[in-house]
PDB file of N, CA and C in Angstrom:
ATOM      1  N   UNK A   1     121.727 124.726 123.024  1.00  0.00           N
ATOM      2  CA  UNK A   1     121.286 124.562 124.391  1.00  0.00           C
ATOM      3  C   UNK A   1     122.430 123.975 125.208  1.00  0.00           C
ATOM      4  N   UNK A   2     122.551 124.661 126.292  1.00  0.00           N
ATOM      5  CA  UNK A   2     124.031 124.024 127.126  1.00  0.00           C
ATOM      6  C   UNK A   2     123.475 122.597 127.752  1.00  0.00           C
ATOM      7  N   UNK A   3     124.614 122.372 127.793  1.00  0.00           N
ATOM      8  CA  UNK A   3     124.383 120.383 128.476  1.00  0.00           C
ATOM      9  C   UNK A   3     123.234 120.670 129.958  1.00  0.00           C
ATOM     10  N   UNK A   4     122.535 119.420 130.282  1.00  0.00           N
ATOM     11  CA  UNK A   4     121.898 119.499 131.552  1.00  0.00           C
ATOM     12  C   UNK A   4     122.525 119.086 132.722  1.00  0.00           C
ATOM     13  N   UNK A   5     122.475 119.316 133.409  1.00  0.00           N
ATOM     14  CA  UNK A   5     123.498 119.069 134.664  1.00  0.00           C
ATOM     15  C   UNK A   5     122.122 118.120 135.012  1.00  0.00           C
ATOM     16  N   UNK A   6     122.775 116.351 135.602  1.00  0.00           N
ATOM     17  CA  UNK A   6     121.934 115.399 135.640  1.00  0.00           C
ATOM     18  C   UNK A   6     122.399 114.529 137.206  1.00  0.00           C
ATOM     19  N   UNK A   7     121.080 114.658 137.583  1.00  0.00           N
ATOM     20  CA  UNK A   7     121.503 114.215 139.111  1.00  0.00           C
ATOM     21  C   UNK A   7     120.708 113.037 139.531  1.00  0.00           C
ATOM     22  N   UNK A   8     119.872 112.349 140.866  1.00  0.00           N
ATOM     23  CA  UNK A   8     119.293 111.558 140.538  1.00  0.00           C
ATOM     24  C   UNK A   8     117.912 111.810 140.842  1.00  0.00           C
ATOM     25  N   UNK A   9     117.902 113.008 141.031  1.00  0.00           N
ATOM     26  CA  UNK A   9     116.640 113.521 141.294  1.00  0.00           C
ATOM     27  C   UNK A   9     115.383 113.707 139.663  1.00  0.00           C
ATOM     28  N   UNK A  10     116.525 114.155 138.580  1.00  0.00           N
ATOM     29  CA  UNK A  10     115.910 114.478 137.186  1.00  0.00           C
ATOM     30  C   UNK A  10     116.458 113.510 136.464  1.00  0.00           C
ATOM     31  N   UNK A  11     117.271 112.860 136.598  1.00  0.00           N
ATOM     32  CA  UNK A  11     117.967 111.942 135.432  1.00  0.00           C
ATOM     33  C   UNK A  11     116.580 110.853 134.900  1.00  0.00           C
ATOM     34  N   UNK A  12     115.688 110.221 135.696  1.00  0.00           N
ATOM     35  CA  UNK A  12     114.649 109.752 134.903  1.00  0.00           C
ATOM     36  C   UNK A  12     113.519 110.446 134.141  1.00  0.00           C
ATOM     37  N   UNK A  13     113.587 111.722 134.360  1.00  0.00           N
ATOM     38  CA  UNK A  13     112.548 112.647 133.660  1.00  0.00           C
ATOM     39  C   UNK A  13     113.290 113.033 132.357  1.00  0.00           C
ATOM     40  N   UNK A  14     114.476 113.397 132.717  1.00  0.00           N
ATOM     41  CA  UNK A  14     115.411 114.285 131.564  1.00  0.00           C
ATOM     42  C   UNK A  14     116.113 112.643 130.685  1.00  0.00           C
ATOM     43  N   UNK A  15     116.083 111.845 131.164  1.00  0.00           N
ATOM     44  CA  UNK A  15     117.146 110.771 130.368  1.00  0.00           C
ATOM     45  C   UNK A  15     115.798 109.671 129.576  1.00  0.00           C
ATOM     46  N   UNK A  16     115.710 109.069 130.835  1.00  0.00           N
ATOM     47  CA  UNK A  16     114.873 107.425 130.673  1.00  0.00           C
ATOM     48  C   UNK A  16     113.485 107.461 129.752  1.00  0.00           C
ATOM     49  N   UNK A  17     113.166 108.831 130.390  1.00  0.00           N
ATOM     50  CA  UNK A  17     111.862 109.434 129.732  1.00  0.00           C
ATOM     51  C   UNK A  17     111.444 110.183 128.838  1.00  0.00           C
ATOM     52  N   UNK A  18     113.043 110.511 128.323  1.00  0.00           N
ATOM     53  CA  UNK A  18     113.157 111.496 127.231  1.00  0.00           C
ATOM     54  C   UNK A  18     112.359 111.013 125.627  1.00  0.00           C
ATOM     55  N   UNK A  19     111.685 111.846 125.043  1.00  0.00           N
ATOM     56  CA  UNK A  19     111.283 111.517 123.849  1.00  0.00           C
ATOM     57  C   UNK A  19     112.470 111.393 122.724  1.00  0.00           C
ATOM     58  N   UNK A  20     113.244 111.960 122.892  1.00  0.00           N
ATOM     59  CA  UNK A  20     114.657 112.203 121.877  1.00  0.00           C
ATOM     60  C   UNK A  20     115.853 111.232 122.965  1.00  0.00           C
ATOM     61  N   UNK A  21     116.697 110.804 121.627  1.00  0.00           N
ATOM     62  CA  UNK A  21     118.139 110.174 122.346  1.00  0.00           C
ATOM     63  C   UNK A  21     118.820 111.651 123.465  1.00  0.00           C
ATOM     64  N   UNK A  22     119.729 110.770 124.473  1.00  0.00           N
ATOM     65  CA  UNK A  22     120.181 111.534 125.674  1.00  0.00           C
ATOM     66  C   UNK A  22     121.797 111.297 125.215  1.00  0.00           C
ATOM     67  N   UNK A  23     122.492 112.400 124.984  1.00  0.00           N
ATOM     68  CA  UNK A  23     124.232 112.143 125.188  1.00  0.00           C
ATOM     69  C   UNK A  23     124.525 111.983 126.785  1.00  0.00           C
ATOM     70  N   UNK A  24     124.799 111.373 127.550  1.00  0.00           N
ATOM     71  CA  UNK A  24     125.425 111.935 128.928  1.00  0.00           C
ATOM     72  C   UNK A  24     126.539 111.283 128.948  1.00  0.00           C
ATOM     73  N   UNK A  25     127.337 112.621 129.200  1.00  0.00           N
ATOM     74  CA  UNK A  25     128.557 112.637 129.912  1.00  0.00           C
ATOM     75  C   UNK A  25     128.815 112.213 131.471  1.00  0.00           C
ATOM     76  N   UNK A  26     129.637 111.446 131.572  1.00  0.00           N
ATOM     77  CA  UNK A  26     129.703 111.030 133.379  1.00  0.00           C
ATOM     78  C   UNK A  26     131.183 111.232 133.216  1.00  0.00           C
ATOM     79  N   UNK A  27     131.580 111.874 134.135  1.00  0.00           N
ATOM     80  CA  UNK A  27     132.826 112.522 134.660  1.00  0.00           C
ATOM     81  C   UNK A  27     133.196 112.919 135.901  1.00  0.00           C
ATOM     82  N   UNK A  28     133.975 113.635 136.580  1.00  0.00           N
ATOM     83  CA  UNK A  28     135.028 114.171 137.344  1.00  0.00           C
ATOM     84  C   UNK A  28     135.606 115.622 137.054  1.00  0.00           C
ATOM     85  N   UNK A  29     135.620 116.545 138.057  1.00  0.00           N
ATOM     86  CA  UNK A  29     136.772 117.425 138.187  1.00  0.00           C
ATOM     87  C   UNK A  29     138.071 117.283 137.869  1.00  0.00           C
ATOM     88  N   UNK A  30     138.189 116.264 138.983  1.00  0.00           N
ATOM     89  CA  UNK A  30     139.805 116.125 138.680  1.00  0.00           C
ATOM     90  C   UNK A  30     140.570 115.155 137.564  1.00  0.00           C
ATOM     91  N   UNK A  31     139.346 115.272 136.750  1.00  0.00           N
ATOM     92  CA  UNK A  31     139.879 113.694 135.433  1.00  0.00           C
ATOM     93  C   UNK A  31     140.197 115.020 134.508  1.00  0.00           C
ATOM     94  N   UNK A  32     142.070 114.648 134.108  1.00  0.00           N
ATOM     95  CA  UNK A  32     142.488 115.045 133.118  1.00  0.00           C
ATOM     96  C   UNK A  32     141.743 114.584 131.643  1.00  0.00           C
ATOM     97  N   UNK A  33     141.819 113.529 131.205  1.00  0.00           N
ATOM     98  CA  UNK A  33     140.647 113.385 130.044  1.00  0.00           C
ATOM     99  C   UNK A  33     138.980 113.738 129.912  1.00  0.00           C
ATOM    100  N   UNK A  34     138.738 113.926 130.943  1.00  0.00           N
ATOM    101  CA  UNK A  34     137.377 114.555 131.077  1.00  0.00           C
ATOM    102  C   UNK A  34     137.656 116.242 130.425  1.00  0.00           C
ATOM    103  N   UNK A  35     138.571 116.773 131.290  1.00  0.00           N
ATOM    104  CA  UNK A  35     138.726 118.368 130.807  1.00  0.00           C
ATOM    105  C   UNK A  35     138.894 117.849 129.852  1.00  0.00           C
ATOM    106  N   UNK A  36     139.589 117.670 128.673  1.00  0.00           N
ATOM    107  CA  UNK A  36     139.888 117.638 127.450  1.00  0.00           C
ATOM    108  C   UNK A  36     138.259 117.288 126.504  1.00  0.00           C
ATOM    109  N   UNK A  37     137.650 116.721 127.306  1.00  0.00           N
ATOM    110  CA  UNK A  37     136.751 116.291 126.322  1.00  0.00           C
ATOM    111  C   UNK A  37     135.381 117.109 126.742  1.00  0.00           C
ATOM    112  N   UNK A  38     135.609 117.586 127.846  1.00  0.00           N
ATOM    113  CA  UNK A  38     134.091 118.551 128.107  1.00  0.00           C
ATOM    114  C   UNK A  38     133.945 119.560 126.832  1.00  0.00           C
ATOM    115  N   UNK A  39     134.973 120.651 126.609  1.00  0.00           N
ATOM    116  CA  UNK A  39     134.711 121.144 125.453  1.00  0.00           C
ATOM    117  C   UNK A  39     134.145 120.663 124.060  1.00  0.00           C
ATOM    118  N   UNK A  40     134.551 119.673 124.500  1.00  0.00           N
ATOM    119  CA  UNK A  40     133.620 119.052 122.593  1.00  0.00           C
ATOM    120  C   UNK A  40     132.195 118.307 123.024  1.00  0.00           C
ATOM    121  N   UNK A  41     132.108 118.147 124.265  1.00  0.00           N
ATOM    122  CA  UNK A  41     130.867 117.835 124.663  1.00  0.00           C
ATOM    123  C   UNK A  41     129.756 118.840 124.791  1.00  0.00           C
ATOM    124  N   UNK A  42     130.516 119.980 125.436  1.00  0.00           N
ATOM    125  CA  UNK A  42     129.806 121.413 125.312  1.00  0.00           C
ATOM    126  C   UNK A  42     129.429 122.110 123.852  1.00  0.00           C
ATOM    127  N   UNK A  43     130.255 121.697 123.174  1.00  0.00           N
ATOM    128  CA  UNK A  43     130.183 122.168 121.791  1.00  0.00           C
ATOM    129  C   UNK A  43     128.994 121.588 121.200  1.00  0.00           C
ATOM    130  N   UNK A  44     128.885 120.122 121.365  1.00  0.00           N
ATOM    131  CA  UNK A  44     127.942 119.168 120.647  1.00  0.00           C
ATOM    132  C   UNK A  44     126.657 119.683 121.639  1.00  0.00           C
ATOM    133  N   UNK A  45     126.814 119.686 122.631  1.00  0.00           N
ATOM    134  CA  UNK A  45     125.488 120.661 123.635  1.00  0.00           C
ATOM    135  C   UNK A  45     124.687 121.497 122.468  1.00  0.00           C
ATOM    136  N   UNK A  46     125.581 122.639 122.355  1.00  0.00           N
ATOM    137  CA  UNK A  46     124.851 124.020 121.987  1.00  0.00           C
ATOM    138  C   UNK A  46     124.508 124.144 120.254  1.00  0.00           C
ATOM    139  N   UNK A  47     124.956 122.996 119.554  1.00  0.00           N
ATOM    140  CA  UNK A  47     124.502 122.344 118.290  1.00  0.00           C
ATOM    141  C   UNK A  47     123.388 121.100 118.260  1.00  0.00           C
ATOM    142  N   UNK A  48     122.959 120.881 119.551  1.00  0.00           N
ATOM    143  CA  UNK A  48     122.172 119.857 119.631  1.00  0.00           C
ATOM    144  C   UNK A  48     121.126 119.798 118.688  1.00  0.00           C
ATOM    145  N   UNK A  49     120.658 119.108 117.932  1.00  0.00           N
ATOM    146  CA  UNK A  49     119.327 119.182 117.097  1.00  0.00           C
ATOM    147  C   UNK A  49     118.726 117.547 116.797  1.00  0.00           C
ATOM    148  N   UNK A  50     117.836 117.519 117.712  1.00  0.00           N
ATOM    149  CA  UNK A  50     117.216 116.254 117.478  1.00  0.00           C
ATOM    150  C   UNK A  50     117.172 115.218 118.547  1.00  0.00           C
ATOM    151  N   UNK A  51     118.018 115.689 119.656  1.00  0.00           N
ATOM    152  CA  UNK A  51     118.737 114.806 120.780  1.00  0.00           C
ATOM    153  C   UNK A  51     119.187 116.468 122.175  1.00  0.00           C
ATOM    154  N   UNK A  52     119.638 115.591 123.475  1.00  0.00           N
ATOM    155  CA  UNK A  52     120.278 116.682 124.393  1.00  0.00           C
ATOM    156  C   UNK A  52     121.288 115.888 124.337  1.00  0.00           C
ATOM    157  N   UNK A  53     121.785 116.629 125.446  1.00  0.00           N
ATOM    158  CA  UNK A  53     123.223 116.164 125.646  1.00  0.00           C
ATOM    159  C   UNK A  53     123.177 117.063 127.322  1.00  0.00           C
ATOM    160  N   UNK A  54     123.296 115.689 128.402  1.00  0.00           N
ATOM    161  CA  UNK A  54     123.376 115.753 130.017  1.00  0.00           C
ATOM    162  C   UNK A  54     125.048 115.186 130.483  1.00  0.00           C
ATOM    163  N   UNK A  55     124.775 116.067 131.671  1.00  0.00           N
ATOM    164  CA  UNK A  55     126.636 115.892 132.557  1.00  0.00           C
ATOM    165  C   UNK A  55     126.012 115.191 133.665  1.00  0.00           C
ATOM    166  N   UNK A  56     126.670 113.994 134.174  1.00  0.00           N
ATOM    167  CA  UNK A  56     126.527 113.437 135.594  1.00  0.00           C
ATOM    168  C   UNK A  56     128.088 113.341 136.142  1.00  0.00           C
ATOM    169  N   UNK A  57     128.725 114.419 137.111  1.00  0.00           N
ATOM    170  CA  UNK A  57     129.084 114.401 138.071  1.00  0.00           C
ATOM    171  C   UNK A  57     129.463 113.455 138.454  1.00  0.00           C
ATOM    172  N   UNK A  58     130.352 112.283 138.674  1.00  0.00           N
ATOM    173  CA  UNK A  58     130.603 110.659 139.202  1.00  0.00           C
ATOM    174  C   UNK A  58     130.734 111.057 140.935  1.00  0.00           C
ATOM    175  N   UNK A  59     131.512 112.252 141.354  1.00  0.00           N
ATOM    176  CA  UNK A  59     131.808 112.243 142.369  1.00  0.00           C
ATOM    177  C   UNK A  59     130.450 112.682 143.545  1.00  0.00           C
ATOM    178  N   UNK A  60     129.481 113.368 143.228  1.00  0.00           N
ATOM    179  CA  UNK A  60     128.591 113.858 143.120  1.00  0.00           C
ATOM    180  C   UNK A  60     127.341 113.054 143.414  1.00  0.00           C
ATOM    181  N   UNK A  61     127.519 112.124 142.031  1.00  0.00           N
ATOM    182  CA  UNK A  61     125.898 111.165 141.796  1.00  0.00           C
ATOM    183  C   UNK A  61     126.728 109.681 142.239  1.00  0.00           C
ATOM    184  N   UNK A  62     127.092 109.114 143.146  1.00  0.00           N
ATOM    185  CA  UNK A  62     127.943 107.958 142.879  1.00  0.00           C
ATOM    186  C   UNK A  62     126.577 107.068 142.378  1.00  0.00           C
ATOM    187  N   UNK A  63     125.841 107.235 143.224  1.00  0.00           N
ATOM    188  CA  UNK A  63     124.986 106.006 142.819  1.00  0.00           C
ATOM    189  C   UNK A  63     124.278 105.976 141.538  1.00  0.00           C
ATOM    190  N   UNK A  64     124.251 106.923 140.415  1.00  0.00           N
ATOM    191  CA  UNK A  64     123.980 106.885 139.185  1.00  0.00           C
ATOM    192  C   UNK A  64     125.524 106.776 138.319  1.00  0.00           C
ATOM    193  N   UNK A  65     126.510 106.626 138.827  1.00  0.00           N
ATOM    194  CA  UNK A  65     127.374 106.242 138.448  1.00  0.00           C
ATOM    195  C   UNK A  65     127.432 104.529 138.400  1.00  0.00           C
ATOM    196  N   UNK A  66     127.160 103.895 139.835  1.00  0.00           N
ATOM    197  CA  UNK A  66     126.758 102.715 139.959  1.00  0.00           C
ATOM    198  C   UNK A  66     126.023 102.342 139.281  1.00  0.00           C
ATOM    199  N   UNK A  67     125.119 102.484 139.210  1.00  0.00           N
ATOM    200  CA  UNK A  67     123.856 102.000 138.185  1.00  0.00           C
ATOM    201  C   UNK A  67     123.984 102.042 137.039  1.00  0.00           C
ATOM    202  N   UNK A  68     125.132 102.565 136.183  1.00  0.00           N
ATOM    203  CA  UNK A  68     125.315 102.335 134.974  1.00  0.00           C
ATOM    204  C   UNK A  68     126.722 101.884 134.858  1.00  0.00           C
ATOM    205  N   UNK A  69     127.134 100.956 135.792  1.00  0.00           N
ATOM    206  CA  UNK A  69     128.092 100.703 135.586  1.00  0.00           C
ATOM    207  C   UNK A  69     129.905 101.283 135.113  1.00  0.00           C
ATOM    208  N   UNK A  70     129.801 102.494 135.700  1.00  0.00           N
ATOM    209  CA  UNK A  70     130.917 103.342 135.194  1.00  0.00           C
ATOM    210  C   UNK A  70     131.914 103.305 135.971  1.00  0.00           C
ATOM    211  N   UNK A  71     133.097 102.470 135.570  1.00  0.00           N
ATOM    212  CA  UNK A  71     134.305 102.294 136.332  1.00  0.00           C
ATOM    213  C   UNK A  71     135.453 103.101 135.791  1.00  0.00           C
ATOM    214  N   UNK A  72     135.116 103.691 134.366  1.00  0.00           N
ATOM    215  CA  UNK A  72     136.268 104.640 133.730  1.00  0.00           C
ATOM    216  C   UNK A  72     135.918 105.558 133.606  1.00  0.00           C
ATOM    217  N   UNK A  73     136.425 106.630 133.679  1.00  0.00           N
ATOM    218  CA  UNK A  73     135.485 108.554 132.962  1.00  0.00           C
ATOM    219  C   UNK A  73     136.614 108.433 132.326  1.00  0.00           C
ATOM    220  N   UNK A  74     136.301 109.816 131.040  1.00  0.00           N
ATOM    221  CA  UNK A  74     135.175 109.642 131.024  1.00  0.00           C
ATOM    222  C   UNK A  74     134.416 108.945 130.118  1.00  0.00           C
ATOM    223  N   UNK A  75     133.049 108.790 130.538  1.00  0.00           N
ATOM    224  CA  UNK A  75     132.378 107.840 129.835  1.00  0.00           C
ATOM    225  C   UNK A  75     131.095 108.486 128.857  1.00  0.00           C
ATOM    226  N   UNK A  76     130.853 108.452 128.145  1.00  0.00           N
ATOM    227  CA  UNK A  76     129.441 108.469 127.445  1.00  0.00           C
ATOM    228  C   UNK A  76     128.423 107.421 127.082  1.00  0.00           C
ATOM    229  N   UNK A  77     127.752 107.541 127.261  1.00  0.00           N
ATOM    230  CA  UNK A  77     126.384 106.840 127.310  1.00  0.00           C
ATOM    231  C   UNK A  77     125.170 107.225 126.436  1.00  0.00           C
ATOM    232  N   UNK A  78     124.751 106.814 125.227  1.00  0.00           N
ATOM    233  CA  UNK A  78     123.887 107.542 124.361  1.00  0.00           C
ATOM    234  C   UNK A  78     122.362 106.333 124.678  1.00  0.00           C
ATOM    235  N   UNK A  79     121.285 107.382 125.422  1.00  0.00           N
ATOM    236  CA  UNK A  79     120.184 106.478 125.611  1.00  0.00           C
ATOM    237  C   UNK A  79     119.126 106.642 124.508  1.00  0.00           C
ATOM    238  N   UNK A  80     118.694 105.703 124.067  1.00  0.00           N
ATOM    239  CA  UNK A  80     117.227 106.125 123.687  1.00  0.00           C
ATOM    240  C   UNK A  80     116.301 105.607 123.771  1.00  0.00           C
ATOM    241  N   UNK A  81     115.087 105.660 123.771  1.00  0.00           N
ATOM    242  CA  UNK A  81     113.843 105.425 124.570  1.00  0.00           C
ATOM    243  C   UNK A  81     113.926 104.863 126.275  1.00  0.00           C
ATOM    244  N   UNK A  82     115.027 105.255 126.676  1.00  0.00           N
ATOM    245  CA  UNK A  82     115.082 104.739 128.329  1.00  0.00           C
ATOM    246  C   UNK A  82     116.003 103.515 128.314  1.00  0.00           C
ATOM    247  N   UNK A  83     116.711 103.407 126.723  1.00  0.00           N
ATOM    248  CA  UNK A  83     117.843 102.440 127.145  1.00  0.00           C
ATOM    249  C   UNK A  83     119.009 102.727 126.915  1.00  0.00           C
ATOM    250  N   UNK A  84     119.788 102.222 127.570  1.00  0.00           N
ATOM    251  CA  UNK A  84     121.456 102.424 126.607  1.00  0.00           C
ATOM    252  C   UNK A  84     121.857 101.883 125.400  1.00  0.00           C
ATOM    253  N   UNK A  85     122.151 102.965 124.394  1.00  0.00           N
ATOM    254  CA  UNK A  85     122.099 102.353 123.046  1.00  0.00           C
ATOM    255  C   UNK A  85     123.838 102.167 122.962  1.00  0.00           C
ATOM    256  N   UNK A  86     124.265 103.046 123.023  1.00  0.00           N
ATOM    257  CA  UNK A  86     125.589 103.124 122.959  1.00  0.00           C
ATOM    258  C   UNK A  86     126.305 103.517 124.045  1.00  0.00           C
ATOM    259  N   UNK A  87     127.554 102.983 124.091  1.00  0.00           N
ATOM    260  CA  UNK A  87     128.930 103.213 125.599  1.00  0.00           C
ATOM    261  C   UNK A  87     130.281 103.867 124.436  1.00  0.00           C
ATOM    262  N   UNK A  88     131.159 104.975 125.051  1.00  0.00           N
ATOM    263  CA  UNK A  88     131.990 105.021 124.417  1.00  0.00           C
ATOM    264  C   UNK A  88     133.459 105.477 125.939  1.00  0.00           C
ATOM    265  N   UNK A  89     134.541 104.991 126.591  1.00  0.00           N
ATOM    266  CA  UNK A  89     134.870 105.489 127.890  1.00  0.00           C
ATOM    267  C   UNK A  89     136.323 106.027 127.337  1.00  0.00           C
ATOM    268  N   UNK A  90     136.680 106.941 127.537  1.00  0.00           N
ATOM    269  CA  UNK A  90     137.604 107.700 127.117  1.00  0.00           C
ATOM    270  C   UNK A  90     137.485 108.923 126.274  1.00  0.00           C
ATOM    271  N   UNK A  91     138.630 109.911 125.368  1.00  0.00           N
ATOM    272  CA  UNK A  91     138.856 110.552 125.016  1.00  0.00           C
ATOM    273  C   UNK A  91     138.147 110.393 123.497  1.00  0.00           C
ATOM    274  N   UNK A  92     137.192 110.304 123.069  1.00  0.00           N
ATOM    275  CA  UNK A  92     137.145 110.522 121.366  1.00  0.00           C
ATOM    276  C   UNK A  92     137.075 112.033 120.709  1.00  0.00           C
ATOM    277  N   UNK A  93     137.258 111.698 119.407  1.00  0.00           N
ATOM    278  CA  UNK A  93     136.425 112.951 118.785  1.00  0.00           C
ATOM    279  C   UNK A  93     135.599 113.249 118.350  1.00  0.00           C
ATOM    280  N   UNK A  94     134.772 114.582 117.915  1.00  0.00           N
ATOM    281  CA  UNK A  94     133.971 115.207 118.070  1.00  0.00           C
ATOM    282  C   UNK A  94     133.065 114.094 116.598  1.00  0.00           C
ATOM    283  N   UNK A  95     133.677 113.847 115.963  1.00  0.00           N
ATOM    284  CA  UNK A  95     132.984 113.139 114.784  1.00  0.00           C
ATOM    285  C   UNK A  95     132.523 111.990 115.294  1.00  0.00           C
ATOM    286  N   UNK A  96     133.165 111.354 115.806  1.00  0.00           N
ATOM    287  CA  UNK A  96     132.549 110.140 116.967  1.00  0.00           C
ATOM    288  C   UNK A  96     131.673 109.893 118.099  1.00  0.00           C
ATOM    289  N   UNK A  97     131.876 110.893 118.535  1.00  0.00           N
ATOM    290  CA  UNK A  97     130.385 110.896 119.407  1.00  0.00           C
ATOM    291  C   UNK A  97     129.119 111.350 118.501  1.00  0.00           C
ATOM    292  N   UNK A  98     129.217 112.213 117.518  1.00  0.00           N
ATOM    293  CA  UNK A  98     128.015 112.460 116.646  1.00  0.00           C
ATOM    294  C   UNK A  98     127.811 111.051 115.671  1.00  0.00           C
ATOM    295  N   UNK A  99     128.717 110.312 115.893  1.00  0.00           N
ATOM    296  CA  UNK A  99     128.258 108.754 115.029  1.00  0.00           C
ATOM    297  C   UNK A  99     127.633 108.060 116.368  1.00  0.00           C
ATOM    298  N   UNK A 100     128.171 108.213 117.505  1.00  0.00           N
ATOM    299  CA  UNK A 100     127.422 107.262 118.398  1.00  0.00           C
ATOM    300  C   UNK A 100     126.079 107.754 118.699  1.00  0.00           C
ATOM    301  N   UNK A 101     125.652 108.761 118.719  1.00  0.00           N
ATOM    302  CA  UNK A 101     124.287 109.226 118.870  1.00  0.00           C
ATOM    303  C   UNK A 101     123.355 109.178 118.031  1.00  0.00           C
ATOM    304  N   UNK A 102     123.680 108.937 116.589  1.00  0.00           N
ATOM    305  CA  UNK A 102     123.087 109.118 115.227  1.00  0.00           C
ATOM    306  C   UNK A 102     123.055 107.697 115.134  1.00  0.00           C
ATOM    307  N   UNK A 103     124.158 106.593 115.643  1.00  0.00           N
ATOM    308  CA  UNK A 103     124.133 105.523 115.172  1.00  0.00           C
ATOM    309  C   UNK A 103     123.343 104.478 115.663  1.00  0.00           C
TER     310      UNK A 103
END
């Protein structure tokens, strides 16, 4: 399933309220480490099993950027039951974000 594009209109239906953990990505266009890491975010998207995996836009959603405190992209954020379980802000790999979501 491809990532959800998360705004602030759905982000409490699709995230806070989700029955399964939420990956979201918060990013930028113009963030060189963001491109680098959307592909493995997209990847972990369309292997999803058990969890989603949502994109928030920083430039876009500022104020759900605000609200979770995101001063670096990019950032990930793994919620579950409507909280933040895990933060990870930068470039990782693909084995690492599947430990932060699992973990």
């Amino acid at each position: 399933m491809a990532a959800i594009v998360l705004n602030e209109s759905n982000f409490e239906e699709e995230v806070l309220k989700s029955d399964v953990p939420v990956l979201v990505d918060f990013w930028a266009s113009w963030c060189g480490p963001c491109k680098m890491l959307s592909p493995v975010v997209e990847e972990i998207s369309e292997d999803a099993d058990g969890f989603k995996v949502g994109k928030v836009n920083v430039d876009d959603e500022m104020d759900l950027a605000s609200q979770f405190g995101i001063s670096s992209i990019p950032c990930l954020i793994v919620f579950k039951n409507g909280e933040e379980a895990a933060r990870s802000v930068g470039v990782i790999p693909k084995d690492q974000i599947l430990a932060l979501i699992g973990g």
